[in-house]
C-alpha atoms as a PDB file:
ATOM      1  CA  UNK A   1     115.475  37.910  97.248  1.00  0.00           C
ATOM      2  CA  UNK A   2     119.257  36.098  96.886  1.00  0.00           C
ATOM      3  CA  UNK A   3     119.335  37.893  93.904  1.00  0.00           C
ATOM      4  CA  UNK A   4     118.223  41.445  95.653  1.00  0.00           C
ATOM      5  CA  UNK A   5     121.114  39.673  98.231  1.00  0.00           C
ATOM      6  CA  UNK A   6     123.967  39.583  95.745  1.00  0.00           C
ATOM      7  CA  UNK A   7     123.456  42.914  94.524  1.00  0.00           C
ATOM      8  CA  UNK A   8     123.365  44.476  98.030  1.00  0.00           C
ATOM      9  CA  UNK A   9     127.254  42.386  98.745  1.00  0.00           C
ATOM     10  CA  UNK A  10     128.559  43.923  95.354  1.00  0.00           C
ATOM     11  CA  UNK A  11     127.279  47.644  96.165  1.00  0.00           C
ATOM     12  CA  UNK A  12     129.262  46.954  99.520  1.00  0.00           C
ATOM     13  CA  UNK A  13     131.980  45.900  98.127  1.00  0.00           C
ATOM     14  CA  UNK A  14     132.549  48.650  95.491  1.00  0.00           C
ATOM     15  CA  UNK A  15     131.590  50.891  97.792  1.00  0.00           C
ATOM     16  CA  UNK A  16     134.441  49.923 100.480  1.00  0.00           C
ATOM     17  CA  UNK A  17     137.278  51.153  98.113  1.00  0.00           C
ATOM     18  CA  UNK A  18     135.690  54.111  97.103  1.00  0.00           C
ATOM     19  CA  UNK A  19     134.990  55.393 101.036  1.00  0.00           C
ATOM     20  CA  UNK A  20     138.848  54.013 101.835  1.00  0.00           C
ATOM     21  CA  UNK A  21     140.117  56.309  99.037  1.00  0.00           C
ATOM     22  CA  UNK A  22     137.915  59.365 100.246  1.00  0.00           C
ATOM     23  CA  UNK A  23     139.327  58.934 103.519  1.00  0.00           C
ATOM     24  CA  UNK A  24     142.926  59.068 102.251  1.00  0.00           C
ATOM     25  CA  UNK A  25     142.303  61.941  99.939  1.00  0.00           C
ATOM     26  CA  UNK A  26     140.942  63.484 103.025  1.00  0.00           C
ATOM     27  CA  UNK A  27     144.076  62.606 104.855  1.00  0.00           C
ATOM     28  CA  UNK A  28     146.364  63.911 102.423  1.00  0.00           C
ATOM     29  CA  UNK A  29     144.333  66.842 102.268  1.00  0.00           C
ATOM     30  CA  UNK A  30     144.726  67.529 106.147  1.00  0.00           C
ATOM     31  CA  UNK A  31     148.265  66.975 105.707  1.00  0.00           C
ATOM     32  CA  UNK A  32     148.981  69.348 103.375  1.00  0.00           C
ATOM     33  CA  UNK A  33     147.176  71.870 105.477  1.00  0.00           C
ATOM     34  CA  UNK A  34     149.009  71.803 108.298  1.00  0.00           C
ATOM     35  CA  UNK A  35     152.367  71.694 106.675  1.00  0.00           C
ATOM     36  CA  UNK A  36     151.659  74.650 104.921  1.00  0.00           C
ATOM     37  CA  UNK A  37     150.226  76.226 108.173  1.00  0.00           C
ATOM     38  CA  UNK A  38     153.549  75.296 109.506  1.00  0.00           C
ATOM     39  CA  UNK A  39     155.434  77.350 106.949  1.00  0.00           C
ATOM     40  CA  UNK A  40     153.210  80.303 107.263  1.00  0.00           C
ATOM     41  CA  UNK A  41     153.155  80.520 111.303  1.00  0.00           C
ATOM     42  CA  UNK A  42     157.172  80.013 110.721  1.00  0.00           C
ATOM     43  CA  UNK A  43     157.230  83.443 108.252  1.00  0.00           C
ATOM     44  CA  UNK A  44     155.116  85.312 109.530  1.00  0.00           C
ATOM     45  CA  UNK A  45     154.288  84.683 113.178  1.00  0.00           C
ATOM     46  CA  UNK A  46     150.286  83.621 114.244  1.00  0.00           C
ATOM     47  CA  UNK A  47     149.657  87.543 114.342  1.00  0.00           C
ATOM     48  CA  UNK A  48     150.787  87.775 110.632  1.00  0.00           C
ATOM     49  CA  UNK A  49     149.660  84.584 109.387  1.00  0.00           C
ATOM     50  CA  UNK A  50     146.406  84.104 107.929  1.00  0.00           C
ATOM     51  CA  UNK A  51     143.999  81.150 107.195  1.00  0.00           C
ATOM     52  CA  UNK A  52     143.811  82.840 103.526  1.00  0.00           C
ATOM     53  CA  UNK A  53     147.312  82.824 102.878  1.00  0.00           C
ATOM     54  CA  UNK A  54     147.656  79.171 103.891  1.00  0.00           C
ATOM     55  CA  UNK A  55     145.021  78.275 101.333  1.00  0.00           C
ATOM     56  CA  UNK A  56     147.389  80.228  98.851  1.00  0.00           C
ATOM     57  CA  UNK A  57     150.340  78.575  99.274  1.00  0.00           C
ATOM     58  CA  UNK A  58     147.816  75.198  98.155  1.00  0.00           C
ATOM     59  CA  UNK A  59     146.118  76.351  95.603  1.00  0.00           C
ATOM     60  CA  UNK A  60     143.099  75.961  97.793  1.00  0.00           C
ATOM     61  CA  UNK A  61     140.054  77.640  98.269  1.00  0.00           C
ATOM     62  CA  UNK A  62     139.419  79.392 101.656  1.00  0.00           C
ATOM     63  CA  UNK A  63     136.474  77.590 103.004  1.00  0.00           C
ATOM     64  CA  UNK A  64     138.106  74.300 102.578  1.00  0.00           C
ATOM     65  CA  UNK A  65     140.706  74.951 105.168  1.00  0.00           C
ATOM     66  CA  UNK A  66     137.981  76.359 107.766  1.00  0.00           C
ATOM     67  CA  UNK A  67     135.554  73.416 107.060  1.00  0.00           C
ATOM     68  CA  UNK A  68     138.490  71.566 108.288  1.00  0.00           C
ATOM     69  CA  UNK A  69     140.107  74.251 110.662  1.00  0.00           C
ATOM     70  CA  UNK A  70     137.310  76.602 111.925  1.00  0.00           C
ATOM     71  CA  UNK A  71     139.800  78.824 113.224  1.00  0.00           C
ATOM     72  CA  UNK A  72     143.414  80.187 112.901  1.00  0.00           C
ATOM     73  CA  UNK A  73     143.881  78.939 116.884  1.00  0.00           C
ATOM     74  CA  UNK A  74     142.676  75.846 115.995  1.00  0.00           C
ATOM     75  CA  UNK A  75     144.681  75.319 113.432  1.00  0.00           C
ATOM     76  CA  UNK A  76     147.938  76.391 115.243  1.00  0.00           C
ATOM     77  CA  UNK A  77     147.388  73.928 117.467  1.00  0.00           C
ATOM     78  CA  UNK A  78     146.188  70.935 114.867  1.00  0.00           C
ATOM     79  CA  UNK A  79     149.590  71.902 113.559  1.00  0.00           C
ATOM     80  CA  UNK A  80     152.004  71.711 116.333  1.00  0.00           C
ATOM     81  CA  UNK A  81     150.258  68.401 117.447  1.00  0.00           C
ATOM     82  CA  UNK A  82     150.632  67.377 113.648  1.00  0.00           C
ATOM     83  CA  UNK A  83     154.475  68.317 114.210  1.00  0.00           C
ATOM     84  CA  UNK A  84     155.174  66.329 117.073  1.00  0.00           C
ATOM     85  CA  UNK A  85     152.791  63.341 115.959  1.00  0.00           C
ATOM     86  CA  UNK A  86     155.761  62.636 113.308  1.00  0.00           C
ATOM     87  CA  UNK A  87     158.827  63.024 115.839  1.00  0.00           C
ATOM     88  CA  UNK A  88     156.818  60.942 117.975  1.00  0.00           C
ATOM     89  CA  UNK A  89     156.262  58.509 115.374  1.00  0.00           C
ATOM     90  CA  UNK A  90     159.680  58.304 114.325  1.00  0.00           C
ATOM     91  CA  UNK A  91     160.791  57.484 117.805  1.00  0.00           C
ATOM     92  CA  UNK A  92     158.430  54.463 117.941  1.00  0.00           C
ATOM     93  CA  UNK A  93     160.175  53.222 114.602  1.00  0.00           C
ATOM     94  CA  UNK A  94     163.529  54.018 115.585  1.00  0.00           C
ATOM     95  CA  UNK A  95     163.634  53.482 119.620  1.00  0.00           C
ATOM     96  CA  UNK A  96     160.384  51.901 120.718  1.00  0.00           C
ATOM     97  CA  UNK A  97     159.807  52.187 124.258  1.00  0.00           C
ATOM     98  CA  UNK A  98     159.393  48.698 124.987  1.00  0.00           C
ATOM     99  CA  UNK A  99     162.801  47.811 122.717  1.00  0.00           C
ATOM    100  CA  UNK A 100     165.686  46.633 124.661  1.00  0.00           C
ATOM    101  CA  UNK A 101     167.748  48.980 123.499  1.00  0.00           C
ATOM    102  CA  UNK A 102     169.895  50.531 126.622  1.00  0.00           C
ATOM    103  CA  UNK A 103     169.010  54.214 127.576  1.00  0.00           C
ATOM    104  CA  UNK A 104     171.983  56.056 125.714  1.00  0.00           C
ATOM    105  CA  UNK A 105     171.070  53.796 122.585  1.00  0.00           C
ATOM    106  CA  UNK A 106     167.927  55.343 122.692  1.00  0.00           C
ATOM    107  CA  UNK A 107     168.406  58.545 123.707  1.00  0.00           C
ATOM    108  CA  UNK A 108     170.800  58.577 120.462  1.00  0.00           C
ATOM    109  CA  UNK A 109     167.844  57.442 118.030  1.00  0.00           C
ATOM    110  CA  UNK A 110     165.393  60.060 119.321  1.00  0.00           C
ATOM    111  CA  UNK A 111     167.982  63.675 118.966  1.00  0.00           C
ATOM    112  CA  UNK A 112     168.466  61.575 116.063  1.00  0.00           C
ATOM    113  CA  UNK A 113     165.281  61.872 114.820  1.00  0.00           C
ATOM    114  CA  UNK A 114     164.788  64.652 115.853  1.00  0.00           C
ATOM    115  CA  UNK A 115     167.614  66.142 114.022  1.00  0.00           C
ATOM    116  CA  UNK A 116     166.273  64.496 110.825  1.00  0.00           C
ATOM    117  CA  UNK A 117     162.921  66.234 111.227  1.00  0.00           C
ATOM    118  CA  UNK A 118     164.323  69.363 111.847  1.00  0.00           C
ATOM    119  CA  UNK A 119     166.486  68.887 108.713  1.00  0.00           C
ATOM    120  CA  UNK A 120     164.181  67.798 106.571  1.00  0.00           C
ATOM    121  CA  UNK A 121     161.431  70.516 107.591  1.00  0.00           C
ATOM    122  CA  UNK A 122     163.389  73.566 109.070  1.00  0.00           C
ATOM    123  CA  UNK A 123     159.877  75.512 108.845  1.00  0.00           C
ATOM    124  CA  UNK A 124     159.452  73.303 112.057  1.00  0.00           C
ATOM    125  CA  UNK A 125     161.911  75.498 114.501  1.00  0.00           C
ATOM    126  CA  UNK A 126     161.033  78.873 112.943  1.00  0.00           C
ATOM    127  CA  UNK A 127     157.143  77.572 114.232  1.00  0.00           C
ATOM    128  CA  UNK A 128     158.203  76.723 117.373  1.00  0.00           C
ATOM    129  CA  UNK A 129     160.563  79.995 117.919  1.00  0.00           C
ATOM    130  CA  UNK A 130     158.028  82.245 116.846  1.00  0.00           C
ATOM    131  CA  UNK A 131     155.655  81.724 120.435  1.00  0.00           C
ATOM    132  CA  UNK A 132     159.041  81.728 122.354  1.00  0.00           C
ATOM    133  CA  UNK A 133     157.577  84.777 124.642  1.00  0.00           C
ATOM    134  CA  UNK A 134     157.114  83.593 128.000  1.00  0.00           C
ATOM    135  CA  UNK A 135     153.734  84.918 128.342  1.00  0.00           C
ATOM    136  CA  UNK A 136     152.274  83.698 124.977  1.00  0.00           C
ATOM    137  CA  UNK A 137     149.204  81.531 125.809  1.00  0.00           C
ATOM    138  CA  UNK A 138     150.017  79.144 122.867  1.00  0.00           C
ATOM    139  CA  UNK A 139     153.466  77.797 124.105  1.00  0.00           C
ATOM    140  CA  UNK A 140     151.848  77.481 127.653  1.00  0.00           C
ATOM    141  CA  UNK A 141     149.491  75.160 125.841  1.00  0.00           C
ATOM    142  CA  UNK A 142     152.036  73.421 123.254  1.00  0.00           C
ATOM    143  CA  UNK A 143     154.473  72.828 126.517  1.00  0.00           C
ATOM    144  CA  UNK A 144     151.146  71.150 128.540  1.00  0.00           C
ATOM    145  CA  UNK A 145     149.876  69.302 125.674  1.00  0.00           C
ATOM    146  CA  UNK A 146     152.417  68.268 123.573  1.00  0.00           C
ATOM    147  CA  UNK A 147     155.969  68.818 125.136  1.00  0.00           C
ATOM    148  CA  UNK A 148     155.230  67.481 128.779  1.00  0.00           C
ATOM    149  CA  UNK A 149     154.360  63.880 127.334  1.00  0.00           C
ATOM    150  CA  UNK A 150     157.721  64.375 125.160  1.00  0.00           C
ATOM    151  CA  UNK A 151     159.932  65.046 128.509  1.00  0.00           C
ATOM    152  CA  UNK A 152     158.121  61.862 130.327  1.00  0.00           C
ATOM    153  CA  UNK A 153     159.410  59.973 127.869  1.00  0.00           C
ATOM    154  CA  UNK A 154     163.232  61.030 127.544  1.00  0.00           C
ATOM    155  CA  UNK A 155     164.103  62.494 131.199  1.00  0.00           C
ATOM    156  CA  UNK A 156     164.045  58.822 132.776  1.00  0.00           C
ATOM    157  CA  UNK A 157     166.350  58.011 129.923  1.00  0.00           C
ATOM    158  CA  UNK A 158     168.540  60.953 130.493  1.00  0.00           C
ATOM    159  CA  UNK A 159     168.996  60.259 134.513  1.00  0.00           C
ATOM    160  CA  UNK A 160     169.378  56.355 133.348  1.00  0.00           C
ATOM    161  CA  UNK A 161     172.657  57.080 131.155  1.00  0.00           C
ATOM    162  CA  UNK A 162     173.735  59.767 133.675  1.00  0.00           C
ATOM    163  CA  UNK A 163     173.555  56.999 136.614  1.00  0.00           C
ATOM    164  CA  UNK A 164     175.976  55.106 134.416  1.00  0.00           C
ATOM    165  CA  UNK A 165     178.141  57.424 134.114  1.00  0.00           C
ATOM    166  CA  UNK A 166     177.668  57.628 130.286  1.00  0.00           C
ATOM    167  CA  UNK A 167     176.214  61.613 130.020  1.00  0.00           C
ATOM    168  CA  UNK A 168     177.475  64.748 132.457  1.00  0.00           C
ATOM    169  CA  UNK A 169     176.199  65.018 135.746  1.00  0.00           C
ATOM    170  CA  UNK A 170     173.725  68.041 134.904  1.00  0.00           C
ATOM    171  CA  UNK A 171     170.427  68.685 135.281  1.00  0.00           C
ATOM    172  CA  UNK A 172     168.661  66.870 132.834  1.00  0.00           C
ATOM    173  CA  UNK A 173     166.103  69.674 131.566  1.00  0.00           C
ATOM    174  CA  UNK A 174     169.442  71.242 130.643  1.00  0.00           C
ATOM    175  CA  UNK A 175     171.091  68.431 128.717  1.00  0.00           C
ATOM    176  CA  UNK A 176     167.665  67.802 127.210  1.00  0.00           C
ATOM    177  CA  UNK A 177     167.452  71.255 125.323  1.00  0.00           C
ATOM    178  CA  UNK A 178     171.142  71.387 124.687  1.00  0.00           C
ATOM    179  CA  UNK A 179     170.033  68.789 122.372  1.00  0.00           C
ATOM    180  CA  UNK A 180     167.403  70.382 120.960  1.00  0.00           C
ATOM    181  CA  UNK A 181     169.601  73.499 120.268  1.00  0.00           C
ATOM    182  CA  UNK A 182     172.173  71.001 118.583  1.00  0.00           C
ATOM    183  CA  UNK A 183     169.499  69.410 116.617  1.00  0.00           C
ATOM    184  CA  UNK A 184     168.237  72.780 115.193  1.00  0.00           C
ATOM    185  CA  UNK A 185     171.810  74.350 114.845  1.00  0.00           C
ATOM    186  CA  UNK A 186     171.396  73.487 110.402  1.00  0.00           C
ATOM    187  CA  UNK A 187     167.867  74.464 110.561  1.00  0.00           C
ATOM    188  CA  UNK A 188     168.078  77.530 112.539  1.00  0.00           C
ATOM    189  CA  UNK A 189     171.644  78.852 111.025  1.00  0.00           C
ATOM    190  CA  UNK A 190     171.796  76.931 107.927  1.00  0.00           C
ATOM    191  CA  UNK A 191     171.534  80.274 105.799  1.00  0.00           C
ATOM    192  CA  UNK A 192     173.930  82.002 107.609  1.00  0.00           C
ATOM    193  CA  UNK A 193     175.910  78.711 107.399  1.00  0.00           C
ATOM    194  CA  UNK A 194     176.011  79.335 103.332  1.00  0.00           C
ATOM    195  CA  UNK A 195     176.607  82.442 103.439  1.00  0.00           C
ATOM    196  CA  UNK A 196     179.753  82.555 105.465  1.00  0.00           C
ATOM    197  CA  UNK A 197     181.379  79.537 104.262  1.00  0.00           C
ATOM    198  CA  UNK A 198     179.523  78.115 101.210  1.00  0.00           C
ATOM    199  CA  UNK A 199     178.096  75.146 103.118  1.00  0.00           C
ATOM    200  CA  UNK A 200     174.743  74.073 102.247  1.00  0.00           C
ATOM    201  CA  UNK A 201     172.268  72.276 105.509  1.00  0.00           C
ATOM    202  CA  UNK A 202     170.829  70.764 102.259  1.00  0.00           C
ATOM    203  CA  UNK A 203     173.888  68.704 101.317  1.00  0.00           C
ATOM    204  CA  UNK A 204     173.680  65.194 102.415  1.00  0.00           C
ATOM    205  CA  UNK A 205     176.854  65.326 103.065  1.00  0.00           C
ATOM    206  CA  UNK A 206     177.184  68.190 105.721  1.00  0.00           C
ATOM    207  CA  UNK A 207     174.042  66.756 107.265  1.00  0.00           C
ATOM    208  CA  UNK A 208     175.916  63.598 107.488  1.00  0.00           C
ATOM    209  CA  UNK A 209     179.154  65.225 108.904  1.00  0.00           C
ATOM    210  CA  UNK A 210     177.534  67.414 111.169  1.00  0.00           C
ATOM    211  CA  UNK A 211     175.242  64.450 112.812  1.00  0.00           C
ATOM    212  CA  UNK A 212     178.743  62.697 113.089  1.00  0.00           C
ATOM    213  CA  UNK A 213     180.486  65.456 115.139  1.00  0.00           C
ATOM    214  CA  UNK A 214     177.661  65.745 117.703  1.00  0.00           C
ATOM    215  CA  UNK A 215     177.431  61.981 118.208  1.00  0.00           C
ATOM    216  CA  UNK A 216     181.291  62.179 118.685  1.00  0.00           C
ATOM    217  CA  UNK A 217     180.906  64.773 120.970  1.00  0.00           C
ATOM    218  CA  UNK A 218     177.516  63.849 123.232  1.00  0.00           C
ATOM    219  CA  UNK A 219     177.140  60.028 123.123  1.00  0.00           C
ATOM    220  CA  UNK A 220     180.579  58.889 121.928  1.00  0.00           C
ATOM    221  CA  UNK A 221     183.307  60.619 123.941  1.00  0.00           C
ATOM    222  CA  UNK A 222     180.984  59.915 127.032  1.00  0.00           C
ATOM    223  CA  UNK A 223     181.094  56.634 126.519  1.00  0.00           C
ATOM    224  CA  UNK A 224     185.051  56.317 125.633  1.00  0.00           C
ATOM    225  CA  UNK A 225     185.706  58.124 128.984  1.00  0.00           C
ATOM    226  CA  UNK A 226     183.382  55.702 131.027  1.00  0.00           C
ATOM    227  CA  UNK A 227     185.559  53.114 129.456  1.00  0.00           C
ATOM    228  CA  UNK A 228     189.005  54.847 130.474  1.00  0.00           C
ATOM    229  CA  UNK A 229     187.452  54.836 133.899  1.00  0.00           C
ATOM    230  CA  UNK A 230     186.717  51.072 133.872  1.00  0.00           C
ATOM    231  CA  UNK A 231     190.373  50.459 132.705  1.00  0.00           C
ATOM    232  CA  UNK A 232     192.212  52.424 134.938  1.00  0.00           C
ATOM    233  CA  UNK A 233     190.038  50.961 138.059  1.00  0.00           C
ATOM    234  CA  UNK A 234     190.608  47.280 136.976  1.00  0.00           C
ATOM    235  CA  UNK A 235     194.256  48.053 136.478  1.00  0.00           C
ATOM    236  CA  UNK A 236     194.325  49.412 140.500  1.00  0.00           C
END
């Protein structure tokens, strides 16, 4: 019986590793599926995209993605939540919402990282432009589901820095996606960007420079006007 005991502990444990690696391969596997469904809704559009193409671009076979994904709709959305689940997560890192980091700090670290994502996976605003028709059932849901949580978050934060005097005096829906137009501006014209002047939105560098000039412009200038305000008032 301790014997019968033992063995039953070391099946347990080898068996622990094994179903922990399974579940990552499985992971990785999901990841790579929506990423690539990402790229193909971006191209093509969800009328032009099919499940059969994404397994293409993998290498995969067909049935795998619809074991996971049983339909193209489903997987639309399992992307666009996959998306937004790593601009979400970056915020957390970068600008947690119970950090004590003021509300312009913040705001800075999520266009931030937003602009990084966009940067680093411009497939991401082609996706999101392609269900920009008012009408389209899937950005009704995306904008619901995903983008109302997203506003929750940064619109307090927005009518916190404008209450200090540190952003314009607009109305915060329309500061909010002047920033997301900023943030996309490489993703969205980086091509044209090359073409015209021989810029690449790949270079470090001009990803570096350009981050610099909207910070300078948005967060920075606002900021070294609210100071010329202080000054002159103490100086009355």
């Amino acid at each position: 019986m301790v014997i019968e005991r033992q063995m039953a502990k070391k099946t347990v444990r080898r068996e622990r590793p094994r179903k922990r690696a399974e579940q990552q391969r499985a992971l990785e596997t999901r990841t790579s599926i929506l990423d690539a469904a990402i790229a193909e809704f971006a191209e093509r559009g969800f009328e032009g995209a099919s499940i059969r193409a994404i397994a293409d671009r993998l290498g995969l076979q067909h049935p795998l993605i619809t074991y996971h994904y049983r339909s193209k709709d489903i997987l639309w959305r399992a992307a666009a939540e996959h998306a937004f689940e790593q601009i979400r997560a970056g915020w957390d890192s970068s600008a947690p919402e119970n950090s004590d980091l003021p509300p312009l700090a913040r705001l800075r670290e999520e266009y931030a990282t937003l602009f990084r994502y966009t940067v680093a996976f411009p497939e991401f605003h082609r996706f999101m432009r392609q269900e920009s028709l008012l009408n389209n059932p899937r950005l009704k849901w995306v904008a619901e589901t995903v983008l109302a949580p997203l506003l929750e978050r940064l619109i307090p934060q927005i009518v916190a820095a404008q209450k200090q005097g540190l952003l314009p005096a607009a109305d915060p829906i329309l500061f909010h996606y002047m920033m997301v137009s900023l943030t996309a501006t490489l993703s969205g014209f980086g091509p044209e960007m090359q073409v015209t002047s021989g810029l690449s939105a790949k270079d470090t560098k001009v990803v570096e420079a350009y981050w610099r000039l909207v910070d300078e412009m948005v967060f920075e200038t606002q900021t070294c006007a609210r100071s010329a305000r202080d000054g002159e008032a103490r100086k009355r």
